[in-house]
C-alpha atoms as a PDB file:
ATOM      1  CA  UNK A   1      90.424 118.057 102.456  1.00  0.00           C
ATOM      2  CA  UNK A   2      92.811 114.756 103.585  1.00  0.00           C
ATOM      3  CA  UNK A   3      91.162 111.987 104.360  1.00  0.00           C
ATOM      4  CA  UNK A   4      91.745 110.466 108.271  1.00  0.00           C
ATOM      5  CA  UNK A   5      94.115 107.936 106.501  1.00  0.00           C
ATOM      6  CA  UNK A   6      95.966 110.196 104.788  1.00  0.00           C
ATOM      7  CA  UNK A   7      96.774 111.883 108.588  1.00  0.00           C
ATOM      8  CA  UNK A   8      98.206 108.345 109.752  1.00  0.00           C
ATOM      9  CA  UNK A   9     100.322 107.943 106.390  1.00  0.00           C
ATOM     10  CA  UNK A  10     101.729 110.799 106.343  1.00  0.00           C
ATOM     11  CA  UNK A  11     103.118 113.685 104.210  1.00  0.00           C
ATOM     12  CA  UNK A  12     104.833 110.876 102.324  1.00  0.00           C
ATOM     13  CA  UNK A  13     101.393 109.726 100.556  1.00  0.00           C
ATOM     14  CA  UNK A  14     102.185 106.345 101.317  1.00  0.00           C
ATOM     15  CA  UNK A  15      99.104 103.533 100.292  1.00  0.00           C
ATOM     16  CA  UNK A  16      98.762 100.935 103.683  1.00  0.00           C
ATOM     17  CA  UNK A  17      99.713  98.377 100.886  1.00  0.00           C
ATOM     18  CA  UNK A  18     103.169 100.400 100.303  1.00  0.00           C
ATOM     19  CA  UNK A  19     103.340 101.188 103.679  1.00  0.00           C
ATOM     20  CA  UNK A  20     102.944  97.528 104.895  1.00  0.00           C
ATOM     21  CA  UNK A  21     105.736  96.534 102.106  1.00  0.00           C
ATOM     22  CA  UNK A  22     107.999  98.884 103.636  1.00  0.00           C
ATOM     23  CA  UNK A  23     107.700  97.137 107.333  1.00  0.00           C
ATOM     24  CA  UNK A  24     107.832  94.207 106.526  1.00  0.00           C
ATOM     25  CA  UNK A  25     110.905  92.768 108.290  1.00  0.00           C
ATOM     26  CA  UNK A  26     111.182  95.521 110.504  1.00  0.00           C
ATOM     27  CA  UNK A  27     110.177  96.486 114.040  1.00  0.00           C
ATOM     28  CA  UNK A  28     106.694  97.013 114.304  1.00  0.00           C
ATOM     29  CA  UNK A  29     103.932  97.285 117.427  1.00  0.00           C
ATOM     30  CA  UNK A  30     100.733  95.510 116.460  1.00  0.00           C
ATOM     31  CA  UNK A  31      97.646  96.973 118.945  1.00  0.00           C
ATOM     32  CA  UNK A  32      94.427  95.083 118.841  1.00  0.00           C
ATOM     33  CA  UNK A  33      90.866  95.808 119.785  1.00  0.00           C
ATOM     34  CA  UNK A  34      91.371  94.884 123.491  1.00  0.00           C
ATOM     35  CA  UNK A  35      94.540  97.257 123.821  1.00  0.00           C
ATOM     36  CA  UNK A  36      97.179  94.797 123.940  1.00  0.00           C
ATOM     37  CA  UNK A  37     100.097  95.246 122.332  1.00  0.00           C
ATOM     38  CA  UNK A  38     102.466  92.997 120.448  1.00  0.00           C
ATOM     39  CA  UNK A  39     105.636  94.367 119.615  1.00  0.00           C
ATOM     40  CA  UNK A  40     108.524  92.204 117.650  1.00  0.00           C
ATOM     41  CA  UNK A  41     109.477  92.021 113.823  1.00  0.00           C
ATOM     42  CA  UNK A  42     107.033  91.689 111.214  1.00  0.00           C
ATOM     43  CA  UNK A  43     107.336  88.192 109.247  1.00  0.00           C
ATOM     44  CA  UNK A  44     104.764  88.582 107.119  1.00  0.00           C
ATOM     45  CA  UNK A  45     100.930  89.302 106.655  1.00  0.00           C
ATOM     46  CA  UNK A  46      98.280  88.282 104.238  1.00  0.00           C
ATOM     47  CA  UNK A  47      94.911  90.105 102.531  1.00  0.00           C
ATOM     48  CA  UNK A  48      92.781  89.939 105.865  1.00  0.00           C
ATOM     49  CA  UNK A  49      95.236  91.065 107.909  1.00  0.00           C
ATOM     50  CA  UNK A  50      96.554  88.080 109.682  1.00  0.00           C
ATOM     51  CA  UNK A  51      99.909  88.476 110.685  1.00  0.00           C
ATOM     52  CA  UNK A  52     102.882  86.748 111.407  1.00  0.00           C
ATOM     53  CA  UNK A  53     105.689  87.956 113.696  1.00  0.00           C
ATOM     54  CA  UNK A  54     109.074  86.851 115.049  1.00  0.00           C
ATOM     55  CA  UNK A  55     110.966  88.085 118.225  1.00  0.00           C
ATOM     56  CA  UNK A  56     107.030  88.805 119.663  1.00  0.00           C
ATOM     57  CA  UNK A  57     106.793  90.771 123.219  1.00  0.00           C
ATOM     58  CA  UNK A  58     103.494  91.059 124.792  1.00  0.00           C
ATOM     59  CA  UNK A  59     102.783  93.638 126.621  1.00  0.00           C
ATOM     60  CA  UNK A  60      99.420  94.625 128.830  1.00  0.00           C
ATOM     61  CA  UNK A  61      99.254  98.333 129.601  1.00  0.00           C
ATOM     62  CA  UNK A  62     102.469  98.953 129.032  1.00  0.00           C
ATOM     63  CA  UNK A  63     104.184  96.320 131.143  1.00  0.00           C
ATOM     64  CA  UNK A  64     105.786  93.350 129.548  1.00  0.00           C
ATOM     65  CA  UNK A  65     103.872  90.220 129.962  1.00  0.00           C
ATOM     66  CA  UNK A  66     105.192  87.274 127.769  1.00  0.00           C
ATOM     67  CA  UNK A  67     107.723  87.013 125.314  1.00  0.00           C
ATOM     68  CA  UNK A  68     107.178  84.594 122.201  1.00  0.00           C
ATOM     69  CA  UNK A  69     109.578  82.958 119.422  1.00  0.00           C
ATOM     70  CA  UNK A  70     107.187  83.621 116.524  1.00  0.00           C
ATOM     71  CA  UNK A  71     103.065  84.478 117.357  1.00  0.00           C
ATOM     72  CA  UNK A  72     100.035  84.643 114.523  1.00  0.00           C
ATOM     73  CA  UNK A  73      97.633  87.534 114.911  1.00  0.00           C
ATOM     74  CA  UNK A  74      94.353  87.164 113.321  1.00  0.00           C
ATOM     75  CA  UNK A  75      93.789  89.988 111.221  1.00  0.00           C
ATOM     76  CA  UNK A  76      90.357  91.082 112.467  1.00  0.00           C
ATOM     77  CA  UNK A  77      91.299  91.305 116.141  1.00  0.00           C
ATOM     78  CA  UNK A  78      94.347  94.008 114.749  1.00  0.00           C
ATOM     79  CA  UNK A  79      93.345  98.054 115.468  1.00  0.00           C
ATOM     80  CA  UNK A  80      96.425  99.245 113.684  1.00  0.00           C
ATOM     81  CA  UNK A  81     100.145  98.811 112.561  1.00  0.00           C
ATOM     82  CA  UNK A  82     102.683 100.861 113.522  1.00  0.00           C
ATOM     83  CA  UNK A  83     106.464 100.816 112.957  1.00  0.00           C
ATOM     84  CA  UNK A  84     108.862 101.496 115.938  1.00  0.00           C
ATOM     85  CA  UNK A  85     111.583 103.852 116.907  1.00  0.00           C
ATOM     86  CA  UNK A  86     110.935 105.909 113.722  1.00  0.00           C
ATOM     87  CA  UNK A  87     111.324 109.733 114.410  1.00  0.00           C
ATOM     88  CA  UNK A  88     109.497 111.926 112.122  1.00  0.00           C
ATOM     89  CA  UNK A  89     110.925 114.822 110.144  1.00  0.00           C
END
């Protein structure tokens, strides 16, 4: 039986600690609790989850709202990472 987390990893196997590694630099769309999302390049993030990005869009159901030079996302506001554009095989 695979765990939920396992699902959102994928086939790969990936840890979130590889997985957050691997993005980092990249594209990524950051969702929080509220349902906004903040979409722009990953700078960096630390053990709670607050995260630093560069290039940051804002956007409120699904319309563009604000765009940012860098923005800092406290970790516990942050319902999931995911990276952008990536197709899967």
């Amino acid at each position: 039986q695979r765990s939920c987390m396992a699902e959102i990893i994928g086939p790969a196997k990936r840890s979130p600690t590889e997985f957050l590694k691997q993005v980092t630099g990249r594209p990524v769309v950051v969702k929080l609790n509220t349902g906004v999302d903040y979409r722009g390049v990953l700078a960096c993030l630390d053990g709670y989850m607050n995260i630093a990005m560069e290039q940051t869009e804002e956007y409120v159901n699904g319309q563009l709202k604000n765009k940012y030079g860098d923005a800092f996302i406290r970790g516990n506001n942050v319902l999931y990472i995911s990276t952008v554009g990536v197709k899967k095989r």
